[in-house]
Each structure stands twice: as C-alpha cells, then as structure tokens.
C-alpha atoms as a PDB file:
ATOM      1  CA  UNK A   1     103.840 121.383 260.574  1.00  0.00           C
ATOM      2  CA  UNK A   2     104.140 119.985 264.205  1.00  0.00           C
ATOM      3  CA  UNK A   3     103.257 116.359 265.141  1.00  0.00           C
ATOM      4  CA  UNK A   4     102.169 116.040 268.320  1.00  0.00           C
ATOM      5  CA  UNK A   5     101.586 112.064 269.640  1.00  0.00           C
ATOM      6  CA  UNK A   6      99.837 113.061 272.468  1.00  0.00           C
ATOM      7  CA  UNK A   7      96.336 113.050 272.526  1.00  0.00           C
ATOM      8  CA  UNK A   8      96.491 115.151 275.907  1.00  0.00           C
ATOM      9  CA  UNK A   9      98.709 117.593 274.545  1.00  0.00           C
ATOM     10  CA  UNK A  10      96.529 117.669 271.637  1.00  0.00           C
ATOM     11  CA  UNK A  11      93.405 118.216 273.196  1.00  0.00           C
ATOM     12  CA  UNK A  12      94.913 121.354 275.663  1.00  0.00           C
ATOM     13  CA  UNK A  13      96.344 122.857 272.226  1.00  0.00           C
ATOM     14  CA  UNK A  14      92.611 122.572 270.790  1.00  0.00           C
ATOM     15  CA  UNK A  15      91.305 124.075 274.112  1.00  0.00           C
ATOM     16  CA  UNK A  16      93.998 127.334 273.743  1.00  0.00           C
ATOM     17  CA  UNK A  17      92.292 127.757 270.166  1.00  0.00           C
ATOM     18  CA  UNK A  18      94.933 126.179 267.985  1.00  0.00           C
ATOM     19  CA  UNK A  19      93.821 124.386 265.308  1.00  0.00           C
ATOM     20  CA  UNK A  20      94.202 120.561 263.906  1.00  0.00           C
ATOM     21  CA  UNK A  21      95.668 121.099 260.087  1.00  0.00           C
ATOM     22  CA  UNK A  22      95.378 116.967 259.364  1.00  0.00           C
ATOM     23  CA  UNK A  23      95.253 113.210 261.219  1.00  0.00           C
ATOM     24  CA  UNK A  24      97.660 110.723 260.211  1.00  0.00           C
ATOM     25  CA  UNK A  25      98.762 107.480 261.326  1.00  0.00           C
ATOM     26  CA  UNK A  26     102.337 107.621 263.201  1.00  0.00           C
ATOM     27  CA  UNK A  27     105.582 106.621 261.038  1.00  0.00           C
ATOM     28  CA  UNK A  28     107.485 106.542 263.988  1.00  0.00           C
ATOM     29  CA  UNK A  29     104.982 104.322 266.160  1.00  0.00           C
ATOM     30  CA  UNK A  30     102.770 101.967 264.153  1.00  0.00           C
ATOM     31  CA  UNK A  31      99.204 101.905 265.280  1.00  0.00           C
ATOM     32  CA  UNK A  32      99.189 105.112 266.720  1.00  0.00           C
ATOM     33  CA  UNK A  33      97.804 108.680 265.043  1.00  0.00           C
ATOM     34  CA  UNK A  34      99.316 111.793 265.372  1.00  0.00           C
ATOM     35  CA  UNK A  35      97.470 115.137 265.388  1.00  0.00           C
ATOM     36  CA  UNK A  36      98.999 117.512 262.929  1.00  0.00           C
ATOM     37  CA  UNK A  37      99.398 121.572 263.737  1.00  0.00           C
ATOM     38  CA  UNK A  38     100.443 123.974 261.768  1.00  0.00           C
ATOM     39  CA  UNK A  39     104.153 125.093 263.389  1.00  0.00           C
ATOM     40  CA  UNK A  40     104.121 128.789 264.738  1.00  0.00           C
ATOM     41  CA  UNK A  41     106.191 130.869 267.572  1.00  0.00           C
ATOM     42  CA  UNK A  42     102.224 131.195 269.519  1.00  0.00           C
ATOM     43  CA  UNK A  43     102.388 126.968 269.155  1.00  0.00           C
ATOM     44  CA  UNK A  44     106.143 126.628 270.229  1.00  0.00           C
ATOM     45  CA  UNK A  45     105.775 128.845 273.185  1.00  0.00           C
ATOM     46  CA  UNK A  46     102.852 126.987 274.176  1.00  0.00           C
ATOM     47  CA  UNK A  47     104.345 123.402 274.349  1.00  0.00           C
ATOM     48  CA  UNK A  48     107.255 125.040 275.730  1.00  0.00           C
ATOM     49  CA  UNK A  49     104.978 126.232 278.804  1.00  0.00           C
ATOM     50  CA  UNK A  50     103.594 122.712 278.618  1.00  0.00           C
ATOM     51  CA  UNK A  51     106.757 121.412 279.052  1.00  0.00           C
ATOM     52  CA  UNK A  52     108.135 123.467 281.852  1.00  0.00           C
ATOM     53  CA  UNK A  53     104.646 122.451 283.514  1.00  0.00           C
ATOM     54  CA  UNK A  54     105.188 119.037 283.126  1.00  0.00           C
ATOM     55  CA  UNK A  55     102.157 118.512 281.823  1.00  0.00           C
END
C-alpha cells in the first residue's frame, strides 16, 4: 500500500487510471486524510515522473 497526502498527487494518479484501495485519516498529520493505493512498479514509476516534474 502507498499513502499519498496529497490530494493533487492523488487526483493525477486517479486521472492515469490508478485506483484508490481505501481513505484514512493521517497518523502522521492529524486532521488530514490520506488516499491509499495499492503499491506497484506502474505506481512507483509514476510518482517518480511526478517527482522529476516537480509537480
């Protein structure tokens, strides 16, 4: 599973056809939710290109 905080990152993920596995409230930063992937090479590449982007 990958968290992802961001719900710009989230919403380009949706938009390149991954898919949302769960919502959940953030551990890390109270008050916040965190969209919930399901971890895969396709996924890790993509936020990698989002990355290099800077996006």
């Amino acid at each position: 599973m990958k968290c992802i905080l961001s719900y710009r990152v989230a919403k380009h993920l949706l938009s390149k056809g991954f898919k949302i596995v769960d919502i959940d409230t953030s551990h890390k930063i109270p008050g916040n939710i965190v969209f919930i992937f399901e971890r895969s090479e396709e996924l890790n590449r993509e936020l990698a290109e989002i990355k290099r982007k800077g996006e």
